[in-house]
N, C-alpha and C. Protein backbone atom coordinates (compact mmCIF):
# COMPACT_ATOMS: atom_id res chain seq x y z
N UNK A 1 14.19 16.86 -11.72
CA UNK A 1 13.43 16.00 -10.83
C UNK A 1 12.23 15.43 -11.57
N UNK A 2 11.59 13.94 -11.36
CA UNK A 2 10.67 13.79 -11.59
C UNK A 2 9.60 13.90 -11.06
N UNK A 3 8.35 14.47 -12.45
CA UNK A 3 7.28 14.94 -12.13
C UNK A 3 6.21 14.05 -10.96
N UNK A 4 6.48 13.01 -10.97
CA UNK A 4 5.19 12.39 -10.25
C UNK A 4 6.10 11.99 -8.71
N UNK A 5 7.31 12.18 -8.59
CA UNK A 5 8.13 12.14 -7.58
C UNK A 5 8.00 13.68 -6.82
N UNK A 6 7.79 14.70 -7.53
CA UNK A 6 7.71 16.18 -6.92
C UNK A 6 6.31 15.48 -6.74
N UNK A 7 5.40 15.62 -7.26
CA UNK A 7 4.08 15.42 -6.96
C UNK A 7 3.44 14.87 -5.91
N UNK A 8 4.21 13.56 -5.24
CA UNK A 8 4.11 12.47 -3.97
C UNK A 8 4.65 13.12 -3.32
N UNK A 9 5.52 13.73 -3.15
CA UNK A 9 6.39 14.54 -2.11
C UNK A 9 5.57 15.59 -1.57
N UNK A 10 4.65 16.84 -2.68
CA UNK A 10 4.19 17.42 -2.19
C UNK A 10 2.58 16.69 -1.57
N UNK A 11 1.75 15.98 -2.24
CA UNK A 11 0.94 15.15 -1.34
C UNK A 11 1.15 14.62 0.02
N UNK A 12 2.43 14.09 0.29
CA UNK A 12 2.75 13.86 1.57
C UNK A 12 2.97 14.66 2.58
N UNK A 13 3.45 15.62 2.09
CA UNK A 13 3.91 16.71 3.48
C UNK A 13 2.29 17.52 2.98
N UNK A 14 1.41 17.57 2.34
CA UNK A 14 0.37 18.29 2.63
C UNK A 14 -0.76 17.12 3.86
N UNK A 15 -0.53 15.91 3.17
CA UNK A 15 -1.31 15.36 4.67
C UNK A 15 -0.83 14.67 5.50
N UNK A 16 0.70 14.72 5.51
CA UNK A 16 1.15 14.87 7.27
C UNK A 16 1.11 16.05 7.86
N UNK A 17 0.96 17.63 7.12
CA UNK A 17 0.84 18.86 7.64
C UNK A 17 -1.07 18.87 7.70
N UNK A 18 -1.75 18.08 7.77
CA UNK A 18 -3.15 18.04 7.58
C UNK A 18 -3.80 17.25 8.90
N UNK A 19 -2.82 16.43 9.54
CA UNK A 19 -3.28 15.93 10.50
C UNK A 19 -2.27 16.00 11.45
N UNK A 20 -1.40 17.58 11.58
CA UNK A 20 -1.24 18.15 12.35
C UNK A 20 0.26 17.40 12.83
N UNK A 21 0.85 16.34 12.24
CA UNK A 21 1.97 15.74 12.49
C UNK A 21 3.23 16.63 12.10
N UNK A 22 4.39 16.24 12.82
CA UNK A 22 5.45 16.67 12.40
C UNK A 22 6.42 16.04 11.99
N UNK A 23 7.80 16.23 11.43
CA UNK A 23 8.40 15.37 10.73
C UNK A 23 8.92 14.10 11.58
N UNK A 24 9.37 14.26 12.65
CA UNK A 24 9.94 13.26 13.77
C UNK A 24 8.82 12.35 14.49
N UNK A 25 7.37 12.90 14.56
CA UNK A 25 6.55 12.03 14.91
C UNK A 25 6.02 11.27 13.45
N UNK A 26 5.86 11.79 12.75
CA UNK A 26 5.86 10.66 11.62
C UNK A 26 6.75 9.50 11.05
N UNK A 27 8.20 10.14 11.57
CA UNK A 27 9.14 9.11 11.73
C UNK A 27 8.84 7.62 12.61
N UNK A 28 8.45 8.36 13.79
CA UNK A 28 8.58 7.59 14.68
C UNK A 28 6.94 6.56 14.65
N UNK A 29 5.93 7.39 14.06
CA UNK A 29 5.01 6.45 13.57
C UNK A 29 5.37 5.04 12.61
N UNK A 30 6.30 5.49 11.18
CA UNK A 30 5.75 4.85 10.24
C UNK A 30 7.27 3.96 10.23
N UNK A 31 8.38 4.20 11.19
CA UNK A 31 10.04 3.68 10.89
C UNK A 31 10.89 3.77 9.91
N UNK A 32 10.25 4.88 9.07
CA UNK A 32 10.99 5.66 8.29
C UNK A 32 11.73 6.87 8.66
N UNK A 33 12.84 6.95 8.68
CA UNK A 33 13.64 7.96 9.10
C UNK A 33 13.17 9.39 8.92
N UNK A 34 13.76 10.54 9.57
CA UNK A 34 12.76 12.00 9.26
C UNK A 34 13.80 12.29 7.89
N UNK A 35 15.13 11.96 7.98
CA UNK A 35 15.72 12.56 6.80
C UNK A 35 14.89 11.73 5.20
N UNK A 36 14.89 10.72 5.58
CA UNK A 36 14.15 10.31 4.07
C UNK A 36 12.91 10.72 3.56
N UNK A 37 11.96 10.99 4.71
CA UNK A 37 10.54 11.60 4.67
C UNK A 37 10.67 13.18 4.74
N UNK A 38 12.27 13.79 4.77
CA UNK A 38 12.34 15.15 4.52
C UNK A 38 12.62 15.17 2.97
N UNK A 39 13.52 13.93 2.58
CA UNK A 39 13.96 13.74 1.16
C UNK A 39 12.44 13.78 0.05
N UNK A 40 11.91 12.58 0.44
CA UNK A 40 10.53 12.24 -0.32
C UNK A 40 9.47 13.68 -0.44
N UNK A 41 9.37 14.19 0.55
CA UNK A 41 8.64 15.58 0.68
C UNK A 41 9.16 16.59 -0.30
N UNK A 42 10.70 16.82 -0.33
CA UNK A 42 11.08 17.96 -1.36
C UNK A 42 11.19 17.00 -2.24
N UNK A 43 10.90 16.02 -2.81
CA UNK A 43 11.10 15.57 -4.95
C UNK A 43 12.24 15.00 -4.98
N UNK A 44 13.20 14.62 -3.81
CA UNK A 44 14.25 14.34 -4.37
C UNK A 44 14.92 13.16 -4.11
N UNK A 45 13.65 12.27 -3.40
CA UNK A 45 14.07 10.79 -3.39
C UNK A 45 12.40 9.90 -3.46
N UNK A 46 13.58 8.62 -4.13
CA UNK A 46 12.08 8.52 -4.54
C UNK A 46 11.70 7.07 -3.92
N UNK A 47 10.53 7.18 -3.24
CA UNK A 47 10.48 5.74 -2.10
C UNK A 47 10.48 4.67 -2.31
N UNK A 48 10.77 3.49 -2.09
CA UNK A 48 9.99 1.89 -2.04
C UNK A 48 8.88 1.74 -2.00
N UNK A 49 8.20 0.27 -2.76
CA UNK A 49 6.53 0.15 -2.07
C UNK A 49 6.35 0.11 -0.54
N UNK A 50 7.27 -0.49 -0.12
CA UNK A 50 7.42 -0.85 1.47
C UNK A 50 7.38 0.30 2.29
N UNK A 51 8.34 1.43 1.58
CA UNK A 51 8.46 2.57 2.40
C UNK A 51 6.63 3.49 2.51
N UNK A 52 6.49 3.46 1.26
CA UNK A 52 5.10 4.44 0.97
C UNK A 52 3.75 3.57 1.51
N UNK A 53 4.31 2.64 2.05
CA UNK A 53 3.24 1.96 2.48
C UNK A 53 3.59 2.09 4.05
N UNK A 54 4.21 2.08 4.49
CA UNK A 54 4.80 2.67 6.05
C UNK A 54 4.34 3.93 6.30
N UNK A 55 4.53 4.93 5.27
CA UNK A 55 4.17 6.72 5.36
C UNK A 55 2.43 6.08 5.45
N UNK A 56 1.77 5.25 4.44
CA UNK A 56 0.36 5.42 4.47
C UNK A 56 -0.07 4.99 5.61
N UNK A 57 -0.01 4.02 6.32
CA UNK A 57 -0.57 3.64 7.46
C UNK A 57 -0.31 4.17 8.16
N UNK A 58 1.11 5.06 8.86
CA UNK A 58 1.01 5.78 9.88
C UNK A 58 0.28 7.06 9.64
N UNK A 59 -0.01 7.45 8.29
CA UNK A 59 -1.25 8.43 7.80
C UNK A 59 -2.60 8.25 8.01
N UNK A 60 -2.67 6.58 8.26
CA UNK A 60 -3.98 6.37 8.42
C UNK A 60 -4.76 6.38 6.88
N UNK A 61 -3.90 6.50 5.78
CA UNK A 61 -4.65 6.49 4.46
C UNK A 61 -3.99 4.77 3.69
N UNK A 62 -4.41 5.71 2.00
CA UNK A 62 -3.82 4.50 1.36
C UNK A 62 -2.69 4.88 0.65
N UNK A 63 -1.64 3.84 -0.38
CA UNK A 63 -0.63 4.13 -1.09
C UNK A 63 -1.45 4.93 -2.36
N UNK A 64 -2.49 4.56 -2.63
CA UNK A 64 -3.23 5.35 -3.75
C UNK A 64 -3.33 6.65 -3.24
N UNK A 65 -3.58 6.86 -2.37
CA UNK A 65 -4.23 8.10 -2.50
C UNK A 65 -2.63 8.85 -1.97
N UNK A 66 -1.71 8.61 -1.73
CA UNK A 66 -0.17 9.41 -1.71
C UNK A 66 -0.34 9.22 -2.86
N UNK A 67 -0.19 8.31 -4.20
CA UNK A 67 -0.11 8.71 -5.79
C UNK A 67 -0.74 9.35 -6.49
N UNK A 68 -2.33 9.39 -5.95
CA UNK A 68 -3.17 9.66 -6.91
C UNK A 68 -3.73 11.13 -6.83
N UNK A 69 -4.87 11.44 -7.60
CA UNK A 69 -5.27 11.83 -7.44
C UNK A 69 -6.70 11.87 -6.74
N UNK A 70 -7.57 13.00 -6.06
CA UNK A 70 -8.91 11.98 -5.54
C UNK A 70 -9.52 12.95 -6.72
N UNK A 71 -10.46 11.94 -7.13
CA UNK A 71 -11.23 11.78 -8.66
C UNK A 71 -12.53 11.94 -7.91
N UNK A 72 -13.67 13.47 -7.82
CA UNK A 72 -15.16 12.88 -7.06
C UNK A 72 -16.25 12.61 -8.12
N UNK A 73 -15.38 12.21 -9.05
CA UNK A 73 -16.83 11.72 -10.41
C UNK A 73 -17.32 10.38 -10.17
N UNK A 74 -18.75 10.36 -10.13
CA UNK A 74 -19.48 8.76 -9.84
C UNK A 74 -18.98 7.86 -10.65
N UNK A 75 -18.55 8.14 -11.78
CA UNK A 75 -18.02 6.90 -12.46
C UNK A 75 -16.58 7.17 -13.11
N UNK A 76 -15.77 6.04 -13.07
CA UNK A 76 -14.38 6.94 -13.04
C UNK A 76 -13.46 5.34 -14.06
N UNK A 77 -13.21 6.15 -15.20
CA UNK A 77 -12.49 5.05 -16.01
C UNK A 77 -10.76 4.79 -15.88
N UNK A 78 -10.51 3.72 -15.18
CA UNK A 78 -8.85 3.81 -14.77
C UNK A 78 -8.39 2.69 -16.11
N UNK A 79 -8.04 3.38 -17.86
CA UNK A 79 -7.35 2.73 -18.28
C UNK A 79 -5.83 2.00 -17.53
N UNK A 80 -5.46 0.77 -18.17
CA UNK A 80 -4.03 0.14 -17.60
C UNK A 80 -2.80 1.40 -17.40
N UNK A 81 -2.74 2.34 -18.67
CA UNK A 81 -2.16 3.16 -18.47
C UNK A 81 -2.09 4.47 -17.45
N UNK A 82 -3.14 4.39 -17.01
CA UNK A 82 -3.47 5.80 -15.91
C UNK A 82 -3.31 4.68 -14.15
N UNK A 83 -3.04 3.49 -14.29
CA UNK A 83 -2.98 3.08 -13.30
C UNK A 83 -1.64 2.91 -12.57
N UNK A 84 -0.99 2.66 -11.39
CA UNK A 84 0.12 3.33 -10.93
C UNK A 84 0.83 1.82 -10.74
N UNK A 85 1.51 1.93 -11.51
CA UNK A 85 2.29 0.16 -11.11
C UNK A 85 3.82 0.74 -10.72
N UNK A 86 4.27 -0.35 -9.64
CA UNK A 86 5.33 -0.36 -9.23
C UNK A 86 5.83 -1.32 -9.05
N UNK A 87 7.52 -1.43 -9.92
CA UNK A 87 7.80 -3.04 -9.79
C UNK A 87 9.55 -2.74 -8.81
N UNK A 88 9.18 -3.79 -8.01
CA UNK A 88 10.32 -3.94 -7.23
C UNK A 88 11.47 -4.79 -7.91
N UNK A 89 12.56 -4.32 -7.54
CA UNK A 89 13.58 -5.46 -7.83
C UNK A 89 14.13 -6.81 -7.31
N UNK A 90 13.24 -7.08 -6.46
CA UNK A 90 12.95 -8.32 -6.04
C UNK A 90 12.45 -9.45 -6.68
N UNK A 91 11.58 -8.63 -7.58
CA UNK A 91 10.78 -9.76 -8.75
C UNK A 91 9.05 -9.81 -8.15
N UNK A 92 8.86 -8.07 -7.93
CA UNK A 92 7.22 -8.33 -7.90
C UNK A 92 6.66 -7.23 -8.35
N UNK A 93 5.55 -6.75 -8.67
CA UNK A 93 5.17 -5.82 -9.17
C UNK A 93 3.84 -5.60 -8.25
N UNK A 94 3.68 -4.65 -8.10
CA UNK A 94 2.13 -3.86 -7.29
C UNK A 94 1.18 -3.19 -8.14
N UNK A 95 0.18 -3.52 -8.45
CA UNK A 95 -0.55 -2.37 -9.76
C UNK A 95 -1.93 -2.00 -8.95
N UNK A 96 -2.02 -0.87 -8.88
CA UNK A 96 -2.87 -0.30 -7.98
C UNK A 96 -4.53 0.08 -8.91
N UNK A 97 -5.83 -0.96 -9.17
CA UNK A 97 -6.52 -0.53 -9.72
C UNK A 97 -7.45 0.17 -9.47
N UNK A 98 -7.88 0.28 -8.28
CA UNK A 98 -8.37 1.72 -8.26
C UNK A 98 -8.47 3.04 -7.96
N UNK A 99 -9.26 3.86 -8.38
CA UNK A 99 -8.71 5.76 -8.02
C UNK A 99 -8.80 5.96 -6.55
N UNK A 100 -8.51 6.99 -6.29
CA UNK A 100 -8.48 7.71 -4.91
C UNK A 100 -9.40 8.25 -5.03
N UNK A 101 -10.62 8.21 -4.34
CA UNK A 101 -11.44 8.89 -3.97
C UNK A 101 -11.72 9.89 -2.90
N UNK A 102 -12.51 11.05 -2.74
CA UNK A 102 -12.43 11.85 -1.67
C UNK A 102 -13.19 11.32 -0.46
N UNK A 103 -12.60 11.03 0.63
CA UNK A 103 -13.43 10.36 1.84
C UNK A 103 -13.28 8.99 2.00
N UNK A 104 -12.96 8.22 0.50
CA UNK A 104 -13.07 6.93 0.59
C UNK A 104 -11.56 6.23 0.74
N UNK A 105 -10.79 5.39 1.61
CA UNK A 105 -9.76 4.52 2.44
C UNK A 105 -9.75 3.36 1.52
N UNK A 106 -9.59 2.73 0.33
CA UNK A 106 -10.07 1.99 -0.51
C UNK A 106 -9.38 1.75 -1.26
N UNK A 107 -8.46 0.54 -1.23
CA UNK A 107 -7.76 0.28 -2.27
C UNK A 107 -7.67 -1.09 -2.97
N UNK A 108 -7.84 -1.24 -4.23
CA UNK A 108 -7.87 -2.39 -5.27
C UNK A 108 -6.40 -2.71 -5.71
N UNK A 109 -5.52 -3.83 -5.27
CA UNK A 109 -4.49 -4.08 -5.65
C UNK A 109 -3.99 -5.05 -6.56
N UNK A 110 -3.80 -5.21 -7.41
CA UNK A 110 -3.13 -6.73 -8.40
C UNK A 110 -1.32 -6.67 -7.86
N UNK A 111 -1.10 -7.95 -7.78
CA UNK A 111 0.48 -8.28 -7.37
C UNK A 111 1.15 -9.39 -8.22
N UNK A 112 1.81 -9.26 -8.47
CA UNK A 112 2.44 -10.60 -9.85
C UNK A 112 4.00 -10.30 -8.86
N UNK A 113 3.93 -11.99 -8.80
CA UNK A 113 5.25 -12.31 -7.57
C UNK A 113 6.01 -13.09 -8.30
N UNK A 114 7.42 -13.38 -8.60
CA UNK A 114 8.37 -13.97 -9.48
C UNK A 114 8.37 -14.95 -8.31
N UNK A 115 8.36 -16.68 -9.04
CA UNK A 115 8.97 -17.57 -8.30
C UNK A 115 9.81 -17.42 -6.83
N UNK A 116 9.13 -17.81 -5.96
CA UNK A 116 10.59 -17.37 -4.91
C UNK A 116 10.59 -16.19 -4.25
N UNK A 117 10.01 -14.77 -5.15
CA UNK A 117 10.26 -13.61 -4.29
C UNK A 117 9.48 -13.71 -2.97
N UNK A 118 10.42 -12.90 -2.41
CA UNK A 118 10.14 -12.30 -0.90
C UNK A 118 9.63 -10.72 -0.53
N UNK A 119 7.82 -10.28 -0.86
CA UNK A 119 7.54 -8.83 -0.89
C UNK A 119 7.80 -8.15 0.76
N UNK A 120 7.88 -9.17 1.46
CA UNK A 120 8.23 -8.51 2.61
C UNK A 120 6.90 -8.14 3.82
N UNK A 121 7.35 -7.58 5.31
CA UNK A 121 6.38 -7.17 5.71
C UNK A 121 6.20 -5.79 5.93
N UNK A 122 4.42 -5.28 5.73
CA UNK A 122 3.77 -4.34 5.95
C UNK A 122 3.39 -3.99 7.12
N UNK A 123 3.10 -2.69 7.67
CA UNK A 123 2.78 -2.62 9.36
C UNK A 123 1.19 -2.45 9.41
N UNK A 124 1.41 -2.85 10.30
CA UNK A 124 -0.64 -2.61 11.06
C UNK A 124 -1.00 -1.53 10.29
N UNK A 125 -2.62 -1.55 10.02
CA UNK A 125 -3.24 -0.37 10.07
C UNK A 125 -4.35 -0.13 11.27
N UNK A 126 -4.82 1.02 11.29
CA UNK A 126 -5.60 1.29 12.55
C UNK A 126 -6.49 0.04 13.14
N UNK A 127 -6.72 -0.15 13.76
CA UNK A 127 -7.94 -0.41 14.39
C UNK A 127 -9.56 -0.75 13.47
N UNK A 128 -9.82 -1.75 12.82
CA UNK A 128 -11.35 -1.41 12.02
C UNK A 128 -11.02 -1.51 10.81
N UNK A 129 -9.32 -1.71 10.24
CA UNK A 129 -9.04 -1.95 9.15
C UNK A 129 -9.29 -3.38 8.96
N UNK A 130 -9.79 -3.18 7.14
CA UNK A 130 -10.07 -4.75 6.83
C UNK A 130 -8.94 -4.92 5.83
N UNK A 131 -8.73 -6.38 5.66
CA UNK A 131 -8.11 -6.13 3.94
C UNK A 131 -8.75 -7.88 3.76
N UNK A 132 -9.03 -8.17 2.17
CA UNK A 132 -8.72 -9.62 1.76
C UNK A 132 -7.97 -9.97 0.70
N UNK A 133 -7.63 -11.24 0.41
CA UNK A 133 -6.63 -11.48 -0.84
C UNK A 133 -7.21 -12.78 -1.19
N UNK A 134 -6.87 -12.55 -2.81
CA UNK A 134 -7.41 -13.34 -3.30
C UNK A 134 -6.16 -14.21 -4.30
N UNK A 135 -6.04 -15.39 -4.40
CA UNK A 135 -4.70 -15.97 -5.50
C UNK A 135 -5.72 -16.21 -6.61
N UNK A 136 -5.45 -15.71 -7.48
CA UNK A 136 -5.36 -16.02 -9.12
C UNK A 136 -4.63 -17.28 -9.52
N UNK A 137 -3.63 -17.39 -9.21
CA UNK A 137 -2.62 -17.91 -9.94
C UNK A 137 -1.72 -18.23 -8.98
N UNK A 138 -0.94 -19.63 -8.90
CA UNK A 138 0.01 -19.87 -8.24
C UNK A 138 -0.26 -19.78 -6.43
N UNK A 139 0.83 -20.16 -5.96
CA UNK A 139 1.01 -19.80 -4.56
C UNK A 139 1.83 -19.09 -4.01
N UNK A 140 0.85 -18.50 -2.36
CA UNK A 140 0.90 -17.66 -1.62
C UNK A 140 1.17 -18.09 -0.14
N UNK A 141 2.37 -17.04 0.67
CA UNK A 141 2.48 -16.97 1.91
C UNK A 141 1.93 -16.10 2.20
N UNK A 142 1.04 -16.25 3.01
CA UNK A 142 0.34 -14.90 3.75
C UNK A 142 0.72 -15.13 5.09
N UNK A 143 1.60 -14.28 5.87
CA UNK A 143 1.80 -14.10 7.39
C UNK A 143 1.40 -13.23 7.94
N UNK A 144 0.56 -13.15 9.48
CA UNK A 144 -0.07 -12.44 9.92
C UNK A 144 0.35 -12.61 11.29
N UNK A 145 0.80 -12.02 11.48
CA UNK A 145 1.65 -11.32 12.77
C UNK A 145 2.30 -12.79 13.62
N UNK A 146 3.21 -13.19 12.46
CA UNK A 146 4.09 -14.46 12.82
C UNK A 146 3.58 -15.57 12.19
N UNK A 147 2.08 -15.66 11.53
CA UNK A 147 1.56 -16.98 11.46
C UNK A 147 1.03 -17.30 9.95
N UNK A 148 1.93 -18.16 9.16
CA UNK A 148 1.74 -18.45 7.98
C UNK A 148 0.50 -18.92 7.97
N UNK A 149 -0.30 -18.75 6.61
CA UNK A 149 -1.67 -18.92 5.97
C UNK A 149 -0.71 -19.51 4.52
N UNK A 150 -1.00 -20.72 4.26
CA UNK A 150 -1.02 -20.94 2.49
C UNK A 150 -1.92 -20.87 1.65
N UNK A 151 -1.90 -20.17 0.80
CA UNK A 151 -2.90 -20.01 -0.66
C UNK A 151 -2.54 -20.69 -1.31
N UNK A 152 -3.42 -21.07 -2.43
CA UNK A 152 -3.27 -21.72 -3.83
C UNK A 152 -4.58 -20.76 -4.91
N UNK A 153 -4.03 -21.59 -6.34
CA UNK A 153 -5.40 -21.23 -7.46
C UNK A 153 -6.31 -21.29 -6.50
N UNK A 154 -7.30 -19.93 -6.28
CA UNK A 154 -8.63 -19.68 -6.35
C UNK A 154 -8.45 -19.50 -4.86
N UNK A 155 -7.44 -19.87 -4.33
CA UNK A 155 -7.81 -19.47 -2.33
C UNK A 155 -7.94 -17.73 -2.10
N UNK A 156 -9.04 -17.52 -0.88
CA UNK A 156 -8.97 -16.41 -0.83
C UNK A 156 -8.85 -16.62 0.80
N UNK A 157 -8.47 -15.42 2.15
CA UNK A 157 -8.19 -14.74 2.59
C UNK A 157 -9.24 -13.40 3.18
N UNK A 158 -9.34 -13.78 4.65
CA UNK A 158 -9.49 -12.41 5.15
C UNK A 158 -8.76 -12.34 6.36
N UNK A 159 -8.68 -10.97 6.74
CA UNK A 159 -7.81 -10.61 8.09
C UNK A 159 -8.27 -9.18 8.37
N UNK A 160 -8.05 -9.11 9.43
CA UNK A 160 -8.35 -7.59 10.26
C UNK A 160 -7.13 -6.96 10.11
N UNK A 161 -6.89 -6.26 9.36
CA UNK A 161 -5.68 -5.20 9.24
C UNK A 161 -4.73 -4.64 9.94
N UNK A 162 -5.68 -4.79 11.51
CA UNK A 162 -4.20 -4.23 12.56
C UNK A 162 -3.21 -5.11 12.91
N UNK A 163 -2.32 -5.73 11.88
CA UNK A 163 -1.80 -6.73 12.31
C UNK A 163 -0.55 -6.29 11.39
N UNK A 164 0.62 -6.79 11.57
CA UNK A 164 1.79 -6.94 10.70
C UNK A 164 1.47 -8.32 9.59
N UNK A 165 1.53 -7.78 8.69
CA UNK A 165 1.13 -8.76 7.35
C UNK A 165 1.91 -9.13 6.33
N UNK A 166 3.01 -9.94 5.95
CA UNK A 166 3.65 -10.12 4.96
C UNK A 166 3.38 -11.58 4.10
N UNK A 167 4.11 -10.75 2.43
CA UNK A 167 3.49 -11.84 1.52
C UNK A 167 4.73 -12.59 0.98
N UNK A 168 4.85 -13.77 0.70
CA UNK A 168 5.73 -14.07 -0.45
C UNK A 168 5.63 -14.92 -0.97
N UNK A 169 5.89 -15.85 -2.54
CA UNK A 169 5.99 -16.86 -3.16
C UNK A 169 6.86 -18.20 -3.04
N UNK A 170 6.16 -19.11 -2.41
CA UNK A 170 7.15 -20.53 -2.13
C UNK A 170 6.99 -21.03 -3.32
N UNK A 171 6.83 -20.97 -4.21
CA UNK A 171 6.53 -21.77 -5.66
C UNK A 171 7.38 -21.62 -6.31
N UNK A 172 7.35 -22.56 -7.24
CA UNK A 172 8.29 -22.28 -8.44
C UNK A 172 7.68 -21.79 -9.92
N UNK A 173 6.40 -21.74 -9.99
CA UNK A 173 5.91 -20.42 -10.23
C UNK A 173 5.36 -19.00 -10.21
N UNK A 174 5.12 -17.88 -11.18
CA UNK A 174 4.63 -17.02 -10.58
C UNK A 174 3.25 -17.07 -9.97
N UNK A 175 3.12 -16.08 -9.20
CA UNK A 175 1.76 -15.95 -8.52
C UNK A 175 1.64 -14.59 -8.42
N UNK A 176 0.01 -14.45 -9.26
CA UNK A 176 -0.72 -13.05 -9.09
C UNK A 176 -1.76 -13.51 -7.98
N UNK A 177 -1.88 -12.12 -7.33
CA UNK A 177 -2.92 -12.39 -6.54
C UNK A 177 -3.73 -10.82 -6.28
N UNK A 178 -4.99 -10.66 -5.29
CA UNK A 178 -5.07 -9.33 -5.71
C UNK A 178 -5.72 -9.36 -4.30
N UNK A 179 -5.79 -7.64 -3.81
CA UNK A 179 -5.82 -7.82 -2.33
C UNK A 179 -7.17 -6.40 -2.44
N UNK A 180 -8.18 -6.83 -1.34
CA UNK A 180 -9.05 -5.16 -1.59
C UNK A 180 -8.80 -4.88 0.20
N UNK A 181 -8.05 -3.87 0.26
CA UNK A 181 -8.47 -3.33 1.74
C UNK A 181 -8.92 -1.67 1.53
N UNK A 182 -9.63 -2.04 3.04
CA UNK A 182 -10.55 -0.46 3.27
C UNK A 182 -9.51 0.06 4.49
N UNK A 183 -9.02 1.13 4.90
CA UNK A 183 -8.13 1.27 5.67
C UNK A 183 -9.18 2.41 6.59
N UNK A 184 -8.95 2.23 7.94
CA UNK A 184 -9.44 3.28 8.87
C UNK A 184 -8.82 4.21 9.49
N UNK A 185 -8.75 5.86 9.17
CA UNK A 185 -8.04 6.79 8.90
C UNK A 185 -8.15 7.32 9.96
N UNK A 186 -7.60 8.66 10.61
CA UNK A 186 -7.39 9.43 11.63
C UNK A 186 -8.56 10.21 11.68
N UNK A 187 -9.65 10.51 10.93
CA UNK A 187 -11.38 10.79 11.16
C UNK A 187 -12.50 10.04 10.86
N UNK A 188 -12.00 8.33 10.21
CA UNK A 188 -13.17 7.60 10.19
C UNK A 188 -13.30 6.78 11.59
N UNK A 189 -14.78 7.02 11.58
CA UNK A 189 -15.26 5.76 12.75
C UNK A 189 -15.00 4.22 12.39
N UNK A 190 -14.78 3.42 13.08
CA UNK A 190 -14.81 2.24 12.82
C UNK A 190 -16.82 1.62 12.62
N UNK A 191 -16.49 1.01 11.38
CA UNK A 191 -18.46 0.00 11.46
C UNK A 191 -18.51 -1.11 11.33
């Protein structure tokens, strides 16, 4: 089995067993089946971005912090290599730049989208969640709960997070773009 696949597995079932959930209500939170989230838990399957991003929000956390580790040093160096990229076979890649911190809902994302791909949609997060996106490069569909937004070079993006959100590339080039959301968890207050 792989190491960082045992590793997510056991992170996950320690904080769905942390906020007191069980395997069938987490199912039924995140629309991931209980057998796959029984699979992912023992090491022996290994998820989608789509999927681990379904487990995080119905966690109320982030995809970083199911990968990572939480790091509580004030200053924290994430060479390219210590950072957690995941490329779909769709033709996009997710690179997650910053650490997991303890307490902190916080995630720094870079996305490089192949002509054309389709990343799909993500589900709500709580209530008080923010996220924004920013295009670098190329163009962007941003849909928010049915309703296309177009990006271009340099457009940025905000939205309130409790919403169903999907991204994809109408271009016929690539497009990076990079997204910062703060997610509101099952003990933060909303501010």
């Amino acid at each position: 089995m792989d190491a960082l696949v045992v590793r997510l597995g056991g992170r996950l079932r320690a904080l769905r067993q942390a906020r007191g959930l069980g395997l069938e209500v987490l199912a039924e939170a995140s629309g991931v089946s209980r057998s796959m989230i029984s699979d992912i838990e023992r090491g022996t399957r290994s998820p989608t971005v789509l999927v681990l991003a379904r487990l995080a929000t119905a966690l109320g956390t982030t995809v970083s912090r199911l990968l990572g580790e939480d790091e509580p040093a004030r200053v924290i160096e994430l060479p390219r290599g210590r950072q957690h990229a995941i490329d779909h076979p769709a033709g996009w890649q997710r690179r997650i730049l910053s650490p997991a911190l303890p307490g902190v809902e916080f995630e720094l994302i870079r996305t490089r989208v192949d002509a054309g791909a389709v990343i799909g949609t993500f589900a709500a997060h709580a209530p008080g969640s923010r996220e924004y996106v920013a295009v670098e490069s190329g163009a962007l569909t941003v849909t928010l709960d049915g309703i296309e937004h177009h990006l271009g070079d340099g457009d940025a993006l905000y939205y309130a997070g409790d919403c169903e959100h999907a991204f994809a590339n109408p271009g016929d080039t690539e497009c990076v773009y990079y997204t910062a959301m703060s997610v509101i968890g099952p003990h933060q207050e909303r501010v």
